[in-house]
Protein backbone atom coordinates (compact mmCIF):
# COMPACT_ATOMS: atom_id res chain seq x y z
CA UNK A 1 0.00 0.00 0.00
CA UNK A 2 3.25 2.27 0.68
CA UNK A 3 4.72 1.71 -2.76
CA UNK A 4 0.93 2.30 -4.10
CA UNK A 5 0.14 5.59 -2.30
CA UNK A 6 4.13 6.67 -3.50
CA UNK A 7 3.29 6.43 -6.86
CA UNK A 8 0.03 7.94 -7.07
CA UNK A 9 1.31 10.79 -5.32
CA UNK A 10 3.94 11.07 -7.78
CA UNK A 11 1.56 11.62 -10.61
CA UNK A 12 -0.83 13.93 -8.48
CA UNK A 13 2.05 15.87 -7.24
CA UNK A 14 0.24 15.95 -3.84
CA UNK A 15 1.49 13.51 -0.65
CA UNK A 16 -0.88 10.46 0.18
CA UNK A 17 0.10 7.88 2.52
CA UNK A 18 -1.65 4.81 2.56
CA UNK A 19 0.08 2.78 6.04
CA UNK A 20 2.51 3.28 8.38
CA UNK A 21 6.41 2.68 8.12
CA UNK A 22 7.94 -0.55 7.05
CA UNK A 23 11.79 0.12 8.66
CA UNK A 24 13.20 2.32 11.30
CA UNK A 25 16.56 3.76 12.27
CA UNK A 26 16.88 4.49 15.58
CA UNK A 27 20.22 6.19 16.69
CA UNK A 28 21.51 4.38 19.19
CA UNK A 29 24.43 7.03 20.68
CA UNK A 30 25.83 10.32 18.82
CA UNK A 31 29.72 8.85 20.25
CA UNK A 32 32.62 7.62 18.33
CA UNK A 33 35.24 6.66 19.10
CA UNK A 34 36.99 7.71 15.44
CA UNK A 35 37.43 10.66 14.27
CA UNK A 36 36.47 10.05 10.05
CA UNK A 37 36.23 13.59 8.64
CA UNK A 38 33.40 13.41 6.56
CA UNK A 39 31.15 12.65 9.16
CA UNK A 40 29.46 14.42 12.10
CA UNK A 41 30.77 11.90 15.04
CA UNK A 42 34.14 11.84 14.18
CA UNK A 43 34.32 15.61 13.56
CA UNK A 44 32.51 16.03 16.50
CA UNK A 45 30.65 18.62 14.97
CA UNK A 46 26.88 18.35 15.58
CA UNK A 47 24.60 21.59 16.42
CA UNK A 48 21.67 19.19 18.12
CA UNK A 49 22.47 17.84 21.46
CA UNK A 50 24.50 14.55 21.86
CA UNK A 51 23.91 11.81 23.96
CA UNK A 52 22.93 8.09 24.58
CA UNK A 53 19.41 6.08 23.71
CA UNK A 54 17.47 4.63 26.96
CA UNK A 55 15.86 1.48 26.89
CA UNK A 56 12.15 3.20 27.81
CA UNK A 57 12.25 5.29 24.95
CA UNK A 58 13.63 2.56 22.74
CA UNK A 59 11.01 0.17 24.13
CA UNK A 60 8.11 2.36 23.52
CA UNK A 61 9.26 2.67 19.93
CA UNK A 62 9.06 -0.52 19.67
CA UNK A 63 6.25 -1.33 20.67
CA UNK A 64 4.29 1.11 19.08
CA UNK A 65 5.88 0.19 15.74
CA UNK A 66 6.46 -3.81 15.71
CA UNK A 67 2.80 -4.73 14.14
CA UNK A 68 4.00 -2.95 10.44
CA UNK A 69 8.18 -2.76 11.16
CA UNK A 70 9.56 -5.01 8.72
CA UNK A 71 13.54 -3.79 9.34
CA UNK A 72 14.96 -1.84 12.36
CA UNK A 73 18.51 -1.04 11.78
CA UNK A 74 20.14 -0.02 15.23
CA UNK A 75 22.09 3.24 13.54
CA UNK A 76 22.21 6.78 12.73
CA UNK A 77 25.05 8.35 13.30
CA UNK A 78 28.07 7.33 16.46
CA UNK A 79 29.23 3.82 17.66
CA UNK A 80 26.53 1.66 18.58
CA UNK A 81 28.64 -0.83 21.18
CA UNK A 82 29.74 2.79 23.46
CA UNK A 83 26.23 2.56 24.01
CA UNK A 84 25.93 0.09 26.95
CA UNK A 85 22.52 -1.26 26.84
CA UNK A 86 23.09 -1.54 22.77
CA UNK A 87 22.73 -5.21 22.95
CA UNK A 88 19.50 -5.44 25.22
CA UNK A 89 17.79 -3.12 22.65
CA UNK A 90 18.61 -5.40 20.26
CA UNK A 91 17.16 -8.57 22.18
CA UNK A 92 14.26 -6.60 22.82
CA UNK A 93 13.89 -5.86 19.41
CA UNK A 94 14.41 -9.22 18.55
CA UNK A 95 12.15 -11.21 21.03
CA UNK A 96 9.20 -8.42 19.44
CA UNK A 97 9.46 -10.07 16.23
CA UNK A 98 11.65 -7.09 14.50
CA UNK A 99 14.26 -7.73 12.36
CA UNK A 100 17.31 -6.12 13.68
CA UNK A 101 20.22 -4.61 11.64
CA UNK A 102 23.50 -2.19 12.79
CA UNK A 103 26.65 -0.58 11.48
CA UNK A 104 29.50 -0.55 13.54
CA UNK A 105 33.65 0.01 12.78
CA UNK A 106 34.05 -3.32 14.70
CA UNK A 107 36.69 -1.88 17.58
CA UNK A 108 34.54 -4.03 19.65
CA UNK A 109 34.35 -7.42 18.96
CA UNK A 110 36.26 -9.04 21.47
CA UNK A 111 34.94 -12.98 22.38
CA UNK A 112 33.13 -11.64 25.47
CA UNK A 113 30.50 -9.10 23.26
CA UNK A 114 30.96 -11.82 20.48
CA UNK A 115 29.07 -14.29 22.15
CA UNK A 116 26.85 -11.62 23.50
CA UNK A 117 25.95 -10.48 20.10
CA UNK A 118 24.95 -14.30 18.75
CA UNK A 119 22.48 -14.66 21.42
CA UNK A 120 20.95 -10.91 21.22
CA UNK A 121 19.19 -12.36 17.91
CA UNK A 122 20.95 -9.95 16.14
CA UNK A 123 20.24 -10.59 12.47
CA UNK A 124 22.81 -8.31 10.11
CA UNK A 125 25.88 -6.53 11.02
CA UNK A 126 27.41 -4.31 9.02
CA UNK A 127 31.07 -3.09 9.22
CA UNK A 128 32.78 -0.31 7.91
CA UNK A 129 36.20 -1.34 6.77
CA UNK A 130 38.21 0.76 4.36
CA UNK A 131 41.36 -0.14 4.08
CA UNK A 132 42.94 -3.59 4.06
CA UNK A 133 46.36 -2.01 5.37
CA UNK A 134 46.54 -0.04 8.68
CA UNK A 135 48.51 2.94 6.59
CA UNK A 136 45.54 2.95 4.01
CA UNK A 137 42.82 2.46 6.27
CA UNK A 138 44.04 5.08 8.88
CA UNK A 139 43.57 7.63 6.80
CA UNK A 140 39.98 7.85 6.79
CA UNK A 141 39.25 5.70 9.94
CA UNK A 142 41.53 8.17 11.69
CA UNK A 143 42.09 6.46 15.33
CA UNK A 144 41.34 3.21 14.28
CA UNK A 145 43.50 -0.09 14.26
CA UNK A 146 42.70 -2.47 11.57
CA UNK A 147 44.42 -5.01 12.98
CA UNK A 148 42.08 -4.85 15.98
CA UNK A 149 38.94 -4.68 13.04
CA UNK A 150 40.26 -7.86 11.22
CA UNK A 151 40.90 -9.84 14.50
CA UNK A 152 37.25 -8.95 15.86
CA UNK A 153 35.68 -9.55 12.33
CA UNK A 154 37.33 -13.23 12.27
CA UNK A 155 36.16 -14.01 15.79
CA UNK A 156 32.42 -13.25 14.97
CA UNK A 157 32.58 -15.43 11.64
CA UNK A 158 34.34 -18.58 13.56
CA UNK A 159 32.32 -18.46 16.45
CA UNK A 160 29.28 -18.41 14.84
CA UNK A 161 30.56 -21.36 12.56
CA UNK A 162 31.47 -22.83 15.73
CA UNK A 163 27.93 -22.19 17.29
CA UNK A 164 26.01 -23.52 14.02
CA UNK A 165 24.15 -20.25 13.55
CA UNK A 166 23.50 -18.36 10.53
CA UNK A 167 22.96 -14.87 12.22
CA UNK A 168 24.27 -12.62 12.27
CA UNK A 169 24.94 -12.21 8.55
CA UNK A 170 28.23 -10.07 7.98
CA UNK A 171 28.30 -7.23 5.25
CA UNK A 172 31.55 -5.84 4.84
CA UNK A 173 31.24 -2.07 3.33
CA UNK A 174 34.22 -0.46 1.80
CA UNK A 175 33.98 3.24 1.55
CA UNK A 176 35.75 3.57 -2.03
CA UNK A 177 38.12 6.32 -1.87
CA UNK A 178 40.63 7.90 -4.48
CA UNK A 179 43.15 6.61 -1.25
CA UNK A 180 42.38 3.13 -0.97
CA UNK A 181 40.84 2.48 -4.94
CA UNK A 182 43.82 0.79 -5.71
CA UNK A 183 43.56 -2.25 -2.88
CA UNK A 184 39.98 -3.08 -3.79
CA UNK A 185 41.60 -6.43 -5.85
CA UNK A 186 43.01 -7.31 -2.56
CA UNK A 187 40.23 -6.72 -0.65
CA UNK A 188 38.27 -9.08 -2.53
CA UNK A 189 40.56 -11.92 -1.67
CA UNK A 190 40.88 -11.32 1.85
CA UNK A 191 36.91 -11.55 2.02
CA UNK A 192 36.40 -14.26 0.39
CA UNK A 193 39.17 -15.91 2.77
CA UNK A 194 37.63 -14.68 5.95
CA UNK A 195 33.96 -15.92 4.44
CA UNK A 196 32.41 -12.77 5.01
CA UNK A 197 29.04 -13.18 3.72
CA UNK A 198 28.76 -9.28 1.57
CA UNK A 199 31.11 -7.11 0.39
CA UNK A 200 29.76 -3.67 -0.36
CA UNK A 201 31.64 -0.93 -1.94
CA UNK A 202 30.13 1.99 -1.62
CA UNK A 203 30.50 5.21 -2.81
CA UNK A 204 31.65 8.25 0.03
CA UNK A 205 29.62 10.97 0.49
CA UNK A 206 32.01 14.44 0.21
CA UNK A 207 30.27 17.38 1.65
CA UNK A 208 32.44 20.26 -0.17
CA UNK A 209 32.32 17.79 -3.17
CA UNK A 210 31.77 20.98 -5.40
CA UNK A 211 35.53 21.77 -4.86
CA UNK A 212 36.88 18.32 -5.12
CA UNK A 213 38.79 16.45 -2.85
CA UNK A 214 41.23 13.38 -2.47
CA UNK A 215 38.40 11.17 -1.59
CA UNK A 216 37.42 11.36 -4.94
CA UNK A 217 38.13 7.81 -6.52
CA UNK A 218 39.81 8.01 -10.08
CA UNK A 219 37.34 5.62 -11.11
CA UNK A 220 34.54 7.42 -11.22
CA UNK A 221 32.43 4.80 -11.59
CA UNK A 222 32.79 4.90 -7.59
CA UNK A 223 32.19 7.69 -7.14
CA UNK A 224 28.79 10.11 -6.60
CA UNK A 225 30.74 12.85 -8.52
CA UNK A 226 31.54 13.78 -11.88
CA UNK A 227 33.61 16.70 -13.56
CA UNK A 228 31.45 19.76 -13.90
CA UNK A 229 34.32 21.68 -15.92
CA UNK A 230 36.49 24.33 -14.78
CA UNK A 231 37.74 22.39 -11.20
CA UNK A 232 34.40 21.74 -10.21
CA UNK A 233 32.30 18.48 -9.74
CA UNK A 234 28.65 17.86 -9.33
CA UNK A 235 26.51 14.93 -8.69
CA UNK A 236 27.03 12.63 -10.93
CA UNK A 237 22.76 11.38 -10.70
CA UNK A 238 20.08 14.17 -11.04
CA UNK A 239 18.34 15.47 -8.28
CA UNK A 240 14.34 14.61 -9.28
CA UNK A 241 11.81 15.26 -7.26
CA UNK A 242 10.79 11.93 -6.03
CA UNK A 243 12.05 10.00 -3.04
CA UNK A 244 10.68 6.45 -2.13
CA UNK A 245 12.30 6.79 1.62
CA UNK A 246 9.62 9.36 2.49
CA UNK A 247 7.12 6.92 1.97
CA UNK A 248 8.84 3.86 3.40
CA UNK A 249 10.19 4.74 6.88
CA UNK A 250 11.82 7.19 8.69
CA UNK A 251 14.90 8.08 11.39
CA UNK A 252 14.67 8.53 15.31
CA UNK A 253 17.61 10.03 16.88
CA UNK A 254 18.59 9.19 20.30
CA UNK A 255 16.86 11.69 22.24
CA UNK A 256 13.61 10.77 20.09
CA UNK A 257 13.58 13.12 17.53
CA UNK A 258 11.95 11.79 14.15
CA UNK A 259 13.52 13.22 11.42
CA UNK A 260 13.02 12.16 7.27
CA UNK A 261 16.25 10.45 6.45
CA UNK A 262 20.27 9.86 7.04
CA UNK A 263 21.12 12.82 5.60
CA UNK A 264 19.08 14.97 8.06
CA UNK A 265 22.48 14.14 10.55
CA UNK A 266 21.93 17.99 12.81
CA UNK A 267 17.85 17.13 12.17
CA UNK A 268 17.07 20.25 11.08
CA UNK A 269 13.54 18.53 9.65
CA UNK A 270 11.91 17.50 12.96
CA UNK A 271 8.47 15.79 11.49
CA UNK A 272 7.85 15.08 15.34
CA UNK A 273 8.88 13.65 18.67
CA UNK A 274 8.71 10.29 20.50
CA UNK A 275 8.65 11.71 23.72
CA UNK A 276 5.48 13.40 23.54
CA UNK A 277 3.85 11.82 20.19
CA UNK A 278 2.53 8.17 18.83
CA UNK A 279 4.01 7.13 15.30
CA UNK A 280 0.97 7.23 13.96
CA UNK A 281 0.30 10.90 14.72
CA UNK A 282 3.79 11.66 13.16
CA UNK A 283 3.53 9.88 10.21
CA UNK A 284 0.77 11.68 8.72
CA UNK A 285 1.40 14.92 10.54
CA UNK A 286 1.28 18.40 8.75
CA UNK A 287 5.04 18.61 8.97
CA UNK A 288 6.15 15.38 7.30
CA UNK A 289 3.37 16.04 4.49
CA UNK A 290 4.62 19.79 4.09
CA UNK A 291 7.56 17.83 3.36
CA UNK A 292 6.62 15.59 1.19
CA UNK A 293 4.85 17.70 -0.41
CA UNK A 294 7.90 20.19 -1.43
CA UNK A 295 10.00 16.78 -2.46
CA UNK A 296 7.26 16.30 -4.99
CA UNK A 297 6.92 19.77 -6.75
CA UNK A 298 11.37 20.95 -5.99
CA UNK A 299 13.20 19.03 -4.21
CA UNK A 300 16.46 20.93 -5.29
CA UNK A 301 15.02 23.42 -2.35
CA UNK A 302 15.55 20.99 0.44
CA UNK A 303 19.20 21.45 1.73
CA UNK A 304 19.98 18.09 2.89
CA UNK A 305 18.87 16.60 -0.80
CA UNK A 306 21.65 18.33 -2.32
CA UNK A 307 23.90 15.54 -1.86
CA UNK A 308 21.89 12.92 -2.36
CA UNK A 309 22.21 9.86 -4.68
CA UNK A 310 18.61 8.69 -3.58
């Protein structure tokens, strides 16, 4: 019914919303322990407040979400192991019938959390990994140690062997870069050793990407940029004004904020508030149609679509 009401509204130009959102992502701490510098955590650099997700807000999402949540990925922006209670939520989660997903940069997966994180019922995890050298990878993971990564990552995958369990599944994304392009051959083989389940390689978002920068991948067919002439680059896909993520679920940051998407990271769109409000009354609200509605007539208007490859 989603995908229905979507396209009808495309061709009316007007927002209809027939049900209520398939997948969440709730944030489950704004902390990092990296410093990456194209992202909010590591550059420590938000303008909303910081802070940590508690389990009664968490719960309550839940449970006013499980009947029509299809996927719950545990994420926004931060490290979701600093956050302490990370693995209840996801048990909780789990015993509610949700299907539970996370990113994390794996500098925690020592045997005591591994073990932790096969019984939570945790059903994807996805790690950010780009570099398959500790010079390389340092450079955009700034603070991390690979080594540590690798050794956590290979834990997970033989214990679960070990335990006979197929979950959780392991998706290895690889931030291409015009600084680590060149060991993507390598990378391959080192997956396929370790029997990681996915490799993604995905293209990095740039936020001054108008000027260029060395994150830029020579081959562009990495990248979400594309010469513009004169030392400039745009995106490389058209902005249109149409976006399917309005229509199929929405993000919660940790102090229960609802906000349209990923790349609302200060939540400067606020279509409501958990604290106060029921998902149903913020799903339909006049603030997320207002929105909607200006996706569907110019979407070039909306700051945070600038950059977006949706």
């Amino acid at each position: 019914m989603l995908g229905l009401s979507f396209q009808l509204s495309r061709i009316l130009k007007k927002p209809i919303i027939w049900g209520q959102p398939t997948t969440l992502s709730i944030e489950p701490t704004t902390s990092c322990n990296l410093r990456c510098p194209e992202c909010p955590s590591g550059l420590r650099s938000f303008s909303r407040p910081t802070g940590m997700l508690e389990n009664g807000l968490f719960e309550k999402v839940i449970l006013q979400s499980k009947k029509h949540l299809t996927w719950l990925h545990l994420y926004f922006q931060g490290e979701p192991f600093l956050n302490p209670r990370f693995l209840e939520m996801v048990s909780f989660a789990n015993k509610e019938g949700v299907f539970t997903s996370t990113s994390t940069n794996a500098h925690y997966l020592d045997k005591e959390r591994v073990n932790q994180i096969l019984a939570s019922g945790l059903k994807q995890l996805i790690v950010s990994m780009d570099g398959i050298t500790q010079e390389v990878y340092q450079q955009y993971r700034i603070g991390g140690n690979l080594e540590k990564v690798q050794e956590g990552l290979g834990n997970l995958i033989s214990e679960r062997k070990r335990q006979g369990k197929l979950f959780p599944r392991i998706v290895l994304q690889f931030l291409v870069t015009g600084q680590n392009e060149h060991q993507i051959p390598e990378l391959k083989k080192w997956v396929k050793a370790l029997e990681v389940d996915e490799l993604q390689l995905k293209s990095t978002q740039i936020y001054d990407f108008e000027n260029g920068s060395e994150l830029i991948p020579s081959d562009l067919g990495y990248s979400r940029y594309i010469p513009a002439g004169n030392g400039r680059w745009k995106l490389k896909k058209k902005v249109e004004n149409k976006c399917w993520r309005m229509w199929l679920g929405a993000v919660v940051t940790w102090d229960g904020k609802v906000v349209p998407c990923c790349f609302d990271k200060d939540a400067t769109h606020v279509m409501g508030d958990f604290q106060s409000q029921a998902i149903k009354q913020i799903w339909k609200s006049a603030n997320y149609q207002s929105f909607r509605k200006q996706l569907l007539n110019d979407r070039t208007q909306i700051e945070i679509c600038k950059n977006c490859t949706e």
